[in-house]
PDB file of N, CA and C in Angstrom:
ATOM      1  N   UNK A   1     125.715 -23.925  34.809  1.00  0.00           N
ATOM      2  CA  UNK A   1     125.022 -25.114  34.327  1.00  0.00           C
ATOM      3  C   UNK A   1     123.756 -24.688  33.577  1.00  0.00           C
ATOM      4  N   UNK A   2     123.275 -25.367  32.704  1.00  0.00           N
ATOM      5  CA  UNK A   2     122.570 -24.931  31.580  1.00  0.00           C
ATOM      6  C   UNK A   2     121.510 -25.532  32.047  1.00  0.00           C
ATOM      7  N   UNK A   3     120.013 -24.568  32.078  1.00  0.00           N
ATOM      8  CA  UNK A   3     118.821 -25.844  32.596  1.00  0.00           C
ATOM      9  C   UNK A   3     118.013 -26.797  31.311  1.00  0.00           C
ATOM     10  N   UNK A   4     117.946 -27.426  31.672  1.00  0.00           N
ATOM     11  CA  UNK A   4     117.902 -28.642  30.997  1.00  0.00           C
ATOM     12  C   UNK A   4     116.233 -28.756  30.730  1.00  0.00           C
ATOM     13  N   UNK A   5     115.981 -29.067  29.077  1.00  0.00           N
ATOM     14  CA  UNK A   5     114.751 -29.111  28.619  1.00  0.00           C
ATOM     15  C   UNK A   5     113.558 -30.160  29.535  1.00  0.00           C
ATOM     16  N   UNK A   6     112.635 -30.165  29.708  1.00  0.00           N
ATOM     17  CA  UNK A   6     111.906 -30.668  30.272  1.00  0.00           C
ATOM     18  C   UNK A   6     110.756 -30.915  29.689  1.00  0.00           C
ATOM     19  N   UNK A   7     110.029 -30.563  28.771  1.00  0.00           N
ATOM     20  CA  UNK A   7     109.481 -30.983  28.104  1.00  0.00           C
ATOM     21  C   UNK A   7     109.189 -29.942  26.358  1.00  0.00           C
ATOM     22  N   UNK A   8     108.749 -30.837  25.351  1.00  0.00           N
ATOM     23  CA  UNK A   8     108.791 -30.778  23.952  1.00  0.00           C
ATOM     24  C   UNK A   8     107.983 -30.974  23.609  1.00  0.00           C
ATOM     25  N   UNK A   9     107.244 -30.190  22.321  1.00  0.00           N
ATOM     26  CA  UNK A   9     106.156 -30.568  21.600  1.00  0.00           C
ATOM     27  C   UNK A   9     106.688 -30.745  19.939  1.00  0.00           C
ATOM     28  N   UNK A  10     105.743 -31.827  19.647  1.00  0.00           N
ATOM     29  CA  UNK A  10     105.867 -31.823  18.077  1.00  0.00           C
ATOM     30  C   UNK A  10     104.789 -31.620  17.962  1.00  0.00           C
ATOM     31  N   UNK A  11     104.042 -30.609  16.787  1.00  0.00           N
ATOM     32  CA  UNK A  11     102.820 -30.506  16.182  1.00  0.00           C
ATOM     33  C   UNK A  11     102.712 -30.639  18.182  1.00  0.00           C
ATOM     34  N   UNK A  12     101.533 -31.609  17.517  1.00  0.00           N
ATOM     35  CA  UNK A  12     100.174 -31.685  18.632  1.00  0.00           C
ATOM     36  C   UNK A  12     100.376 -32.205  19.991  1.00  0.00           C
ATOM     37  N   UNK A  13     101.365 -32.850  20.045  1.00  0.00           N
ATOM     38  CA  UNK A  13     102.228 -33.633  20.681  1.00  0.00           C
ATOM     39  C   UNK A  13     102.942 -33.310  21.244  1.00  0.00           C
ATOM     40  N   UNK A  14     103.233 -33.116  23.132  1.00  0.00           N
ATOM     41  CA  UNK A  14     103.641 -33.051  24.124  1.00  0.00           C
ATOM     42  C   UNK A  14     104.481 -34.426  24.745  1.00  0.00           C
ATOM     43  N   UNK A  15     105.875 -33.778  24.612  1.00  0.00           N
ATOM     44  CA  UNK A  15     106.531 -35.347  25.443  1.00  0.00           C
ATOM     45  C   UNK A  15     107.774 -34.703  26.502  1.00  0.00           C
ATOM     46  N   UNK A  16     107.452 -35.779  27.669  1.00  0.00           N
ATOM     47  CA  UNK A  16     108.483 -34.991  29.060  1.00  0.00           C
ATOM     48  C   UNK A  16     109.638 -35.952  28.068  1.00  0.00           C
ATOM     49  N   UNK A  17     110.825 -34.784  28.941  1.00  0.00           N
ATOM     50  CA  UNK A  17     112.125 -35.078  28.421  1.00  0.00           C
ATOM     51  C   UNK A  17     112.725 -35.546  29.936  1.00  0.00           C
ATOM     52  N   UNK A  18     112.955 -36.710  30.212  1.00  0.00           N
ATOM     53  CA  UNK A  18     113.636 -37.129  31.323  1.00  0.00           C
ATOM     54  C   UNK A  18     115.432 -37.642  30.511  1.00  0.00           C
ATOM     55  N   UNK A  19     116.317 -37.499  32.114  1.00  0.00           N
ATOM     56  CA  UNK A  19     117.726 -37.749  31.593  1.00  0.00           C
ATOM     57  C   UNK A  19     118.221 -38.827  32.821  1.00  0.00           C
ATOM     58  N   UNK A  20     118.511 -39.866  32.061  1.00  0.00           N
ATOM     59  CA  UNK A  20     119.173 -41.217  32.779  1.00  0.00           C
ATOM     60  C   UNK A  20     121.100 -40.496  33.129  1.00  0.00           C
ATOM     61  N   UNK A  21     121.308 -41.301  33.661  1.00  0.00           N
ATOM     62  CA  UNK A  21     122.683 -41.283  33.582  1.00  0.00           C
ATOM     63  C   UNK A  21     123.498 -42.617  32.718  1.00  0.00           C
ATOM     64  N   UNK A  22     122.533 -43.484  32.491  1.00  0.00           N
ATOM     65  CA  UNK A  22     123.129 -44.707  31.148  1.00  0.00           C
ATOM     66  C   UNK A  22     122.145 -45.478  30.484  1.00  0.00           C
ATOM     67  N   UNK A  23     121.978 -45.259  29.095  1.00  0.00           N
ATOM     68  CA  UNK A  23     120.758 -45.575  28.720  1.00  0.00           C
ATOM     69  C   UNK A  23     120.884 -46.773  27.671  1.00  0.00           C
ATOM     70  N   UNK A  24     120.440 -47.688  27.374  1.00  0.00           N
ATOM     71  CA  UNK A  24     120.990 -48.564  26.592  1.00  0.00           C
ATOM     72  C   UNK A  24     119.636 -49.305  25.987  1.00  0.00           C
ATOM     73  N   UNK A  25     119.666 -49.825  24.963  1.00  0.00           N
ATOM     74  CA  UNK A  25     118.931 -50.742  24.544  1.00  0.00           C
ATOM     75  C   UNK A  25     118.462 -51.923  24.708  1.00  0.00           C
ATOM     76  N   UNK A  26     117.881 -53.064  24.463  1.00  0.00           N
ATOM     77  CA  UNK A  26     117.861 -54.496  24.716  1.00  0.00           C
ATOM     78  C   UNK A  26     118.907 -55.150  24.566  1.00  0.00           C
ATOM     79  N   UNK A  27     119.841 -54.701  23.677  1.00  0.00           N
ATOM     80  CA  UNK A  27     120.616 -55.425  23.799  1.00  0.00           C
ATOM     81  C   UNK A  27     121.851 -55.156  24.870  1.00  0.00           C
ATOM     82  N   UNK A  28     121.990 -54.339  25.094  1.00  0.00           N
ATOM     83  CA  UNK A  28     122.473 -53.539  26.212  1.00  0.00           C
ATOM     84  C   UNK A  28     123.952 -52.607  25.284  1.00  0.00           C
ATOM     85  N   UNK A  29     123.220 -51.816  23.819  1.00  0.00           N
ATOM     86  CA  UNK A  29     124.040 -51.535  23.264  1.00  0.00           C
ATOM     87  C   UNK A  29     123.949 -49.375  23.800  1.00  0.00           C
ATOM     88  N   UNK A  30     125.049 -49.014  24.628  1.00  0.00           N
ATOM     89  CA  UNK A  30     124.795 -47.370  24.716  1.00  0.00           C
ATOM     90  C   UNK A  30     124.062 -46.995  23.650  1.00  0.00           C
ATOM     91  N   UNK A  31     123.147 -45.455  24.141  1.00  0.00           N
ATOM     92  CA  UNK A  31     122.198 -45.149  23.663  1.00  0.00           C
ATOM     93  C   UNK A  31     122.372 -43.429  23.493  1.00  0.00           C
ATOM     94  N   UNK A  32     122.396 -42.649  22.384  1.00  0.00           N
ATOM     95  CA  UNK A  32     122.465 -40.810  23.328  1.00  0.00           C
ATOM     96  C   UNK A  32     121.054 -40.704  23.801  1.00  0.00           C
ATOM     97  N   UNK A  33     119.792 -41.116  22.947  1.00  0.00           N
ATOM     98  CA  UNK A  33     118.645 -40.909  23.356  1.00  0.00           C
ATOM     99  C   UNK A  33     117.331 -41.919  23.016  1.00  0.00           C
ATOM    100  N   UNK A  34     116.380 -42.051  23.087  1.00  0.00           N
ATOM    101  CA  UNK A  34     115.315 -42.718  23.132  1.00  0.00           C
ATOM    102  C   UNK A  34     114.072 -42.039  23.066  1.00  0.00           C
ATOM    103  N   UNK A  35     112.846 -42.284  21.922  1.00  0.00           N
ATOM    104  CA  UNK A  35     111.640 -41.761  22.123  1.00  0.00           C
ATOM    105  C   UNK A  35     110.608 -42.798  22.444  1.00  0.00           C
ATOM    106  N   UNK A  36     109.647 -42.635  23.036  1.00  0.00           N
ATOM    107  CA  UNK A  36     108.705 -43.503  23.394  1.00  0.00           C
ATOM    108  C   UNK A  36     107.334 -42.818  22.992  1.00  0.00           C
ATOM    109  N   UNK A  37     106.996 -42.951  22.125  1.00  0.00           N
ATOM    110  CA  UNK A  37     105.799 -42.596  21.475  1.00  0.00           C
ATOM    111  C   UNK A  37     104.461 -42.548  21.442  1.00  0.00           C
ATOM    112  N   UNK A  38     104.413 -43.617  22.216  1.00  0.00           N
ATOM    113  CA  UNK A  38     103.492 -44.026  23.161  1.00  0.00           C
ATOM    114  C   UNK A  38     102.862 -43.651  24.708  1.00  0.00           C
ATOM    115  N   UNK A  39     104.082 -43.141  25.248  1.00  0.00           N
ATOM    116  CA  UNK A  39     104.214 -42.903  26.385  1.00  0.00           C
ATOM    117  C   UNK A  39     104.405 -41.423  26.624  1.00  0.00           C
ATOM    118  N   UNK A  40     104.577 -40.725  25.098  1.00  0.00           N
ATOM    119  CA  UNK A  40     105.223 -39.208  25.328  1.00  0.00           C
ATOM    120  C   UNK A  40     105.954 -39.388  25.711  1.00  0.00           C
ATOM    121  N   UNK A  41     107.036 -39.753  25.659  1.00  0.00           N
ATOM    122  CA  UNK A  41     108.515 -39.662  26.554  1.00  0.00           C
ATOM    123  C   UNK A  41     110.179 -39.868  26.150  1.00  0.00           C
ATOM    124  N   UNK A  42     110.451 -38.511  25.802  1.00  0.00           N
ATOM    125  CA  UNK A  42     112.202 -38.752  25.297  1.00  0.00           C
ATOM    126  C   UNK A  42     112.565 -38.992  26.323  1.00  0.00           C
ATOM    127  N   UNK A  43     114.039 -39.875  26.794  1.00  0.00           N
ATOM    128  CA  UNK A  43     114.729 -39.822  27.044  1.00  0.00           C
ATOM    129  C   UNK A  43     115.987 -39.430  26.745  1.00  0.00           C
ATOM    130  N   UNK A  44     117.179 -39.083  27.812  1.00  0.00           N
ATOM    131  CA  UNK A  44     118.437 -38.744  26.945  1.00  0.00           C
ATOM    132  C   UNK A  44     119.585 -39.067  28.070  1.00  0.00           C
ATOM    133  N   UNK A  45     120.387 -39.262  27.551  1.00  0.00           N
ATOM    134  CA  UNK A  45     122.065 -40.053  28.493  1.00  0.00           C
ATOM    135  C   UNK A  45     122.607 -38.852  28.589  1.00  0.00           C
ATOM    136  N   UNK A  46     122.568 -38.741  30.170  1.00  0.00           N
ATOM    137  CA  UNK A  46     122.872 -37.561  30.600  1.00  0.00           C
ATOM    138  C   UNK A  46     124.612 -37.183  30.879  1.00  0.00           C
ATOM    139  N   UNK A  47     125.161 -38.434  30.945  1.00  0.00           N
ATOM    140  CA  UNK A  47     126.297 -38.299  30.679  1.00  0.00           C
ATOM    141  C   UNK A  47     126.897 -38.074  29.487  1.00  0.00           C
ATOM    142  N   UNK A  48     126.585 -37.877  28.450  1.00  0.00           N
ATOM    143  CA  UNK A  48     126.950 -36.949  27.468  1.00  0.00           C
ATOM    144  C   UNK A  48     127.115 -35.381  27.920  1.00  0.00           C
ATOM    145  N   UNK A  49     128.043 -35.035  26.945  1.00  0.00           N
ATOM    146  CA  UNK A  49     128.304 -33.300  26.952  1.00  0.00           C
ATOM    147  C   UNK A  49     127.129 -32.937  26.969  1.00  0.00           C
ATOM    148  N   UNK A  50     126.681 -31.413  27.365  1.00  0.00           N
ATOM    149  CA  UNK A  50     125.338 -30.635  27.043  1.00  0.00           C
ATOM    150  C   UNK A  50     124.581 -30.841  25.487  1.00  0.00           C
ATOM    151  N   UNK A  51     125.786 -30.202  24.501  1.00  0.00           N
ATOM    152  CA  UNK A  51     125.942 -30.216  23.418  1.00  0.00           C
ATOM    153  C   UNK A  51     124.996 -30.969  22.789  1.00  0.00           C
ATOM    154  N   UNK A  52     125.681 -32.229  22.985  1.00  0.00           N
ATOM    155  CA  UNK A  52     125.835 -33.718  22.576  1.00  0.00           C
ATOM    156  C   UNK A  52     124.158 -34.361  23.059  1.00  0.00           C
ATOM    157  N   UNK A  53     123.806 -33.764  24.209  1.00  0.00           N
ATOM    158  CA  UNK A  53     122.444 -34.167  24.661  1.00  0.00           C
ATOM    159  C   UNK A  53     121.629 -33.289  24.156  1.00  0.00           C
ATOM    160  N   UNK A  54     122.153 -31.997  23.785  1.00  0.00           N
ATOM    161  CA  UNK A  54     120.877 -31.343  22.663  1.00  0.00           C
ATOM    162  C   UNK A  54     120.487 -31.758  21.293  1.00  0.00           C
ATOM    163  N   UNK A  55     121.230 -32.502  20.909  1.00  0.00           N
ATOM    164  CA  UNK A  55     121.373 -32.742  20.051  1.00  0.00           C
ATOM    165  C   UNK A  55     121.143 -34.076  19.671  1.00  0.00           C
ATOM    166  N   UNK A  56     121.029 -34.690  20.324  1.00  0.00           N
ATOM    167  CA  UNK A  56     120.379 -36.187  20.841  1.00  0.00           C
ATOM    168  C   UNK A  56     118.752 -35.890  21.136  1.00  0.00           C
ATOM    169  N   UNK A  57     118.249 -34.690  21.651  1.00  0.00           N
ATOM    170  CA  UNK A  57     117.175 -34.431  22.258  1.00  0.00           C
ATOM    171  C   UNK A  57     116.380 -33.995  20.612  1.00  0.00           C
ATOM    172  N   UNK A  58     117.314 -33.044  20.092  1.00  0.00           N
ATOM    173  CA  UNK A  58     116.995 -32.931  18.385  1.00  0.00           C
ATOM    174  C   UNK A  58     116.474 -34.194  17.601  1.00  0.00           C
ATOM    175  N   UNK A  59     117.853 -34.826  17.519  1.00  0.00           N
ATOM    176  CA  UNK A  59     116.734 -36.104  16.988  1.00  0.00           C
ATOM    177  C   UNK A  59     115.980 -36.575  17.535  1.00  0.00           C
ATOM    178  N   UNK A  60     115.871 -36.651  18.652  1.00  0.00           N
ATOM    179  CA  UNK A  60     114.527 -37.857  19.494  1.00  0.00           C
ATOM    180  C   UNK A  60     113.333 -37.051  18.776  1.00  0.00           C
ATOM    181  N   UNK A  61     113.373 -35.635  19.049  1.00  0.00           N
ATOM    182  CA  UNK A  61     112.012 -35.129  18.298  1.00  0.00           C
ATOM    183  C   UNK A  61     111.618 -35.233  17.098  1.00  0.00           C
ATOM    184  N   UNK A  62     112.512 -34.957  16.244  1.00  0.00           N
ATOM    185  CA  UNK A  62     112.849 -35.417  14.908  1.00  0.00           C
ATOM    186  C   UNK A  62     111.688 -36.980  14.775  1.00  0.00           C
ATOM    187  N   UNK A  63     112.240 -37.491  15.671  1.00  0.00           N
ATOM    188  CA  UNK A  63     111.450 -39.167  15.564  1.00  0.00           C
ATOM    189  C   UNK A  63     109.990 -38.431  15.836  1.00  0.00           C
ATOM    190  N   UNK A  64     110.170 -37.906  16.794  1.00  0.00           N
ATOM    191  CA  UNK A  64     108.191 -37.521  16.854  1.00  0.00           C
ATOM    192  C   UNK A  64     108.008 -36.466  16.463  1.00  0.00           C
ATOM    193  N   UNK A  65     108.285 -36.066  15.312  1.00  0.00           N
ATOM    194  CA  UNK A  65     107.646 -34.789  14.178  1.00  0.00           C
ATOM    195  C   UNK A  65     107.102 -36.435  13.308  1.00  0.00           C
ATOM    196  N   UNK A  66     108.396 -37.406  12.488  1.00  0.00           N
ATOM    197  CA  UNK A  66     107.982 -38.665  12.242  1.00  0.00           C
ATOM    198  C   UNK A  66     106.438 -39.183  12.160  1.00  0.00           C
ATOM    199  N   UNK A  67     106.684 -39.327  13.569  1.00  0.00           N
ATOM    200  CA  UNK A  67     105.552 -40.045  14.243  1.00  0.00           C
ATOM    201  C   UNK A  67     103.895 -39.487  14.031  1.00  0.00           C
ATOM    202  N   UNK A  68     104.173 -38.133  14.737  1.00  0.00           N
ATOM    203  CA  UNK A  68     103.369 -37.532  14.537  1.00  0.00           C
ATOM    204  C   UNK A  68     102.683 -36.921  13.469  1.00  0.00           C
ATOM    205  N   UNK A  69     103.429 -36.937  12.102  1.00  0.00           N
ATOM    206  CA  UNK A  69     102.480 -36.786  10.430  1.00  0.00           C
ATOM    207  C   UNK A  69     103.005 -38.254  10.086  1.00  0.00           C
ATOM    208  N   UNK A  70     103.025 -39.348  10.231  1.00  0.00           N
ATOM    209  CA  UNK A  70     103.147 -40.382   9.751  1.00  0.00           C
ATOM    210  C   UNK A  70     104.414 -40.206   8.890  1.00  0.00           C
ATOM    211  N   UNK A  71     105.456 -39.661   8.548  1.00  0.00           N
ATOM    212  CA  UNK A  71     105.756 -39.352   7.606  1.00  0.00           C
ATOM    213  C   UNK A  71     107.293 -40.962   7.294  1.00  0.00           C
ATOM    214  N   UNK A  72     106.794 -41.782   8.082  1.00  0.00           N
ATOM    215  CA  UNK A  72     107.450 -43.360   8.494  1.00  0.00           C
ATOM    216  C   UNK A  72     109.118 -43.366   8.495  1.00  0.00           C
ATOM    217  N   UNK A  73     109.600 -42.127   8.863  1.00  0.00           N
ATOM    218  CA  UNK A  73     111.273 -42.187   8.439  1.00  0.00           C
ATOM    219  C   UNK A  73     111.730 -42.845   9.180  1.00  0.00           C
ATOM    220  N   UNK A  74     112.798 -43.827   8.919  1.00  0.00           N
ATOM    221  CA  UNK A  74     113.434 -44.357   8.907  1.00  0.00           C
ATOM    222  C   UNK A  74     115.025 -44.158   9.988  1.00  0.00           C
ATOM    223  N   UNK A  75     115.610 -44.650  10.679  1.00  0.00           N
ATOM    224  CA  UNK A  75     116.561 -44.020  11.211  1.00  0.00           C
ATOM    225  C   UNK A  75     117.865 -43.031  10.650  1.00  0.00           C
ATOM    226  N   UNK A  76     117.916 -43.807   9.647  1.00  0.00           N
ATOM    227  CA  UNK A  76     118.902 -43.400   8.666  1.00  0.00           C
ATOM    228  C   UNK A  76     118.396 -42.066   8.226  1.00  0.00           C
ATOM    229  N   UNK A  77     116.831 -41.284   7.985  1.00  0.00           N
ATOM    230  CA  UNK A  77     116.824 -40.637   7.296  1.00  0.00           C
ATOM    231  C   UNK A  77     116.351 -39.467   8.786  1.00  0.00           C
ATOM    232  N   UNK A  78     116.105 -39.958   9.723  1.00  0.00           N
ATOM    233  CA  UNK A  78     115.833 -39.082  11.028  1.00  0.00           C
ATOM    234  C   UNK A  78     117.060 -38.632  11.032  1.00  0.00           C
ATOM    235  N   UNK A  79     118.207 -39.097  11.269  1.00  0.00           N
ATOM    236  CA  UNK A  79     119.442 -38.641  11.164  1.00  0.00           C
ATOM    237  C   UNK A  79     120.054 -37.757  10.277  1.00  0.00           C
ATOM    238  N   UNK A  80     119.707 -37.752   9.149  1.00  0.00           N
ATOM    239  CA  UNK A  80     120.413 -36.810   8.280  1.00  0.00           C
ATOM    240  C   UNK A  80     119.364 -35.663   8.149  1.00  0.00           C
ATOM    241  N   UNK A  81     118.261 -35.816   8.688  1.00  0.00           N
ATOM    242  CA  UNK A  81     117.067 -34.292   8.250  1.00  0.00           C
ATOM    243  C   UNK A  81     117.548 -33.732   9.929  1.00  0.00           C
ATOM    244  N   UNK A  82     117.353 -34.349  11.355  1.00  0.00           N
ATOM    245  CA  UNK A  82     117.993 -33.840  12.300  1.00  0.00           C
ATOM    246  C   UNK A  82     119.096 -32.959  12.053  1.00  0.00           C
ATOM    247  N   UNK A  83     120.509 -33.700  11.994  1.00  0.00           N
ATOM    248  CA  UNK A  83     121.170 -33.160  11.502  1.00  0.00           C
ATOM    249  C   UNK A  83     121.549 -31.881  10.770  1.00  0.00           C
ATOM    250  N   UNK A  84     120.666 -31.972   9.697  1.00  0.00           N
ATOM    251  CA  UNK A  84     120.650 -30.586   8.919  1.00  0.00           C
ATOM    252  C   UNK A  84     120.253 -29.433   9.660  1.00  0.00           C
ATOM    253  N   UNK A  85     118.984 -29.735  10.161  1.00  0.00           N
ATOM    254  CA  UNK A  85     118.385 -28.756  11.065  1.00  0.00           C
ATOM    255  C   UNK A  85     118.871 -28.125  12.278  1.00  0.00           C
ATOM    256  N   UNK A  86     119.693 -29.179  12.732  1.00  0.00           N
ATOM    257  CA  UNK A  86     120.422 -29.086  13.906  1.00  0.00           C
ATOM    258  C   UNK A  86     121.588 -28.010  13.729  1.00  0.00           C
ATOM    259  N   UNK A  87     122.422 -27.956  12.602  1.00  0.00           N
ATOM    260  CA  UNK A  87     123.457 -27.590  12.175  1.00  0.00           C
ATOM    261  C   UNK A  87     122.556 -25.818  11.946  1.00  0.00           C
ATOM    262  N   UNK A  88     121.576 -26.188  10.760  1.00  0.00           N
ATOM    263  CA  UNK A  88     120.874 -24.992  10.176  1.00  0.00           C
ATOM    264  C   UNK A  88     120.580 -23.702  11.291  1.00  0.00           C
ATOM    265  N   UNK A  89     119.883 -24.334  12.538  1.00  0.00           N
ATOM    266  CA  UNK A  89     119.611 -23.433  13.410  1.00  0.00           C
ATOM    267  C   UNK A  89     120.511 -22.893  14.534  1.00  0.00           C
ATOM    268  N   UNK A  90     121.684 -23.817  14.516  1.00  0.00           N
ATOM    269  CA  UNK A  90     122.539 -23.600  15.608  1.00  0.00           C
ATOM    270  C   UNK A  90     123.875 -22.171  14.327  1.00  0.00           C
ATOM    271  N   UNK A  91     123.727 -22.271  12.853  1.00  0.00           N
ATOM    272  CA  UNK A  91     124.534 -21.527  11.967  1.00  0.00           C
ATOM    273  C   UNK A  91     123.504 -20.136  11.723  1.00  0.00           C
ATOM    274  N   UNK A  92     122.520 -20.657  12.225  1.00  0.00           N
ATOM    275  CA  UNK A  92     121.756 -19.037  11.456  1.00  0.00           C
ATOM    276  C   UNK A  92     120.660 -19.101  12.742  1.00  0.00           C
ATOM    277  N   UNK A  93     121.724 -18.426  14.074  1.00  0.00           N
ATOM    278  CA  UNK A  93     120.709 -17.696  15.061  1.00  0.00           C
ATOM    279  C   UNK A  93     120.011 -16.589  15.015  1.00  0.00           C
ATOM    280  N   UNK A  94     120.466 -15.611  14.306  1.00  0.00           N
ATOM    281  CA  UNK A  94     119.898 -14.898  14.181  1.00  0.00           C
ATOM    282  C   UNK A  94     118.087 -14.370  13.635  1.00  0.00           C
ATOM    283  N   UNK A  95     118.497 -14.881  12.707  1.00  0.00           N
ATOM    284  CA  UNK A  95     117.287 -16.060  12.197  1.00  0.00           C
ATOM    285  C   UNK A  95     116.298 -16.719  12.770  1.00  0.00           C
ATOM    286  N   UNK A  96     116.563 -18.022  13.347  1.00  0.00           N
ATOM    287  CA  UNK A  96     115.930 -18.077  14.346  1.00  0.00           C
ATOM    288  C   UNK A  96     115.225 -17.246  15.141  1.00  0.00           C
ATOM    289  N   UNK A  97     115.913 -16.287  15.853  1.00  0.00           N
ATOM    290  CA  UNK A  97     115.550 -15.351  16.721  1.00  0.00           C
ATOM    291  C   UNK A  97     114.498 -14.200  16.320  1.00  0.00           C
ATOM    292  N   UNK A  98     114.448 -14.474  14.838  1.00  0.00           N
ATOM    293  CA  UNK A  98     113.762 -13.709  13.871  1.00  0.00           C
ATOM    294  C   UNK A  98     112.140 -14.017  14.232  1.00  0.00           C
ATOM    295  N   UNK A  99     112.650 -15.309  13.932  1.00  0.00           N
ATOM    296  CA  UNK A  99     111.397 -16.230  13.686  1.00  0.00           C
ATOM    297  C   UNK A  99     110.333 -16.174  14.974  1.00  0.00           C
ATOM    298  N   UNK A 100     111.049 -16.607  15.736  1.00  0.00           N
ATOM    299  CA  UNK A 100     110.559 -16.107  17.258  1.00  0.00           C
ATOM    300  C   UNK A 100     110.253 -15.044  17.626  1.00  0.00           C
ATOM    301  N   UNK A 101     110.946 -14.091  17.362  1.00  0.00           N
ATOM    302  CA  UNK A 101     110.003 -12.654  17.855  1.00  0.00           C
ATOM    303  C   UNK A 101     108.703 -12.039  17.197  1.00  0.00           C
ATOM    304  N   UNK A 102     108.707 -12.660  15.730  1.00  0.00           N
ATOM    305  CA  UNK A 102     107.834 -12.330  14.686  1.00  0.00           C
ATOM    306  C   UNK A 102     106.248 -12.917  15.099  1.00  0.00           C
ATOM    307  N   UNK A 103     107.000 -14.473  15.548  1.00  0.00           N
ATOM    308  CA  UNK A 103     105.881 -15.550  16.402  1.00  0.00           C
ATOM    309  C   UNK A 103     105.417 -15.385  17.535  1.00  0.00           C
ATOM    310  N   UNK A 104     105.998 -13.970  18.218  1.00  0.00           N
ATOM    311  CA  UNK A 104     105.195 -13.799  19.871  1.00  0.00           C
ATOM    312  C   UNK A 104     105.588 -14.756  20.408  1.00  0.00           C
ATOM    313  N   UNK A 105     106.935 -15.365  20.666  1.00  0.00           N
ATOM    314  CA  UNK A 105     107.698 -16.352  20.933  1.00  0.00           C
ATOM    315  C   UNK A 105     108.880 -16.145  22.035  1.00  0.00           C
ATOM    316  N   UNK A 106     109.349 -14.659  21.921  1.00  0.00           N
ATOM    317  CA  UNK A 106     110.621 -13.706  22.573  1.00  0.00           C
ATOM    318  C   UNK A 106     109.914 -12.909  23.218  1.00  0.00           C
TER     319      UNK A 106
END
């Protein structure tokens, strides 16, 4: 079992990552994840695959990189820059790993 993120920073910005087992909206429409911006606080539906909740946890931050330079995106467009990134870093680990050791990070 994979241990599970617990907390995230964007920029300046510290938020605990808690995991429901069913997370839904007002309207009571399923949810993979939720940011609260206010509160510092992703959530994520823990009944999803691992995968699937990292990646849910990706965008929630995504929303608070957003948040955090004002930069006002939109859902539609949190989704497709997530996405990319998501894909980008999970295709070029190595890389990554680059980045991190260079950063006193590894």
């Amino acid at each position: 079992m994979q241990n599970k993120i617990k907390k995230i920073r964007t920029g300046s910005n510290f938020y605990k990552v808690e995991y429901v087992k069913e997370l839904k909206d007002e309207q009571g429409t399923s949810l993979l994840g939720r940011l609260y911006p206010d509160n510092q606080l992703i959530i994520i539906n823990e009944s999803l695959p691992i995968f699937t909740q990292n990646r849910a946890l990706h965008h929630e931050a995504t929303h608070g990189i957003s948040y955090e330079y004002n930069f006002g995106w939109r859902e539609a467009k949190v989704n497709m820059i997530s996405k990319a990134f998501h894909a980008f870093i999970i295709d070029n680990a190595e890389f990554i790993r680059q980045i991190l050791k260079y950063g006193g990070k590894v």
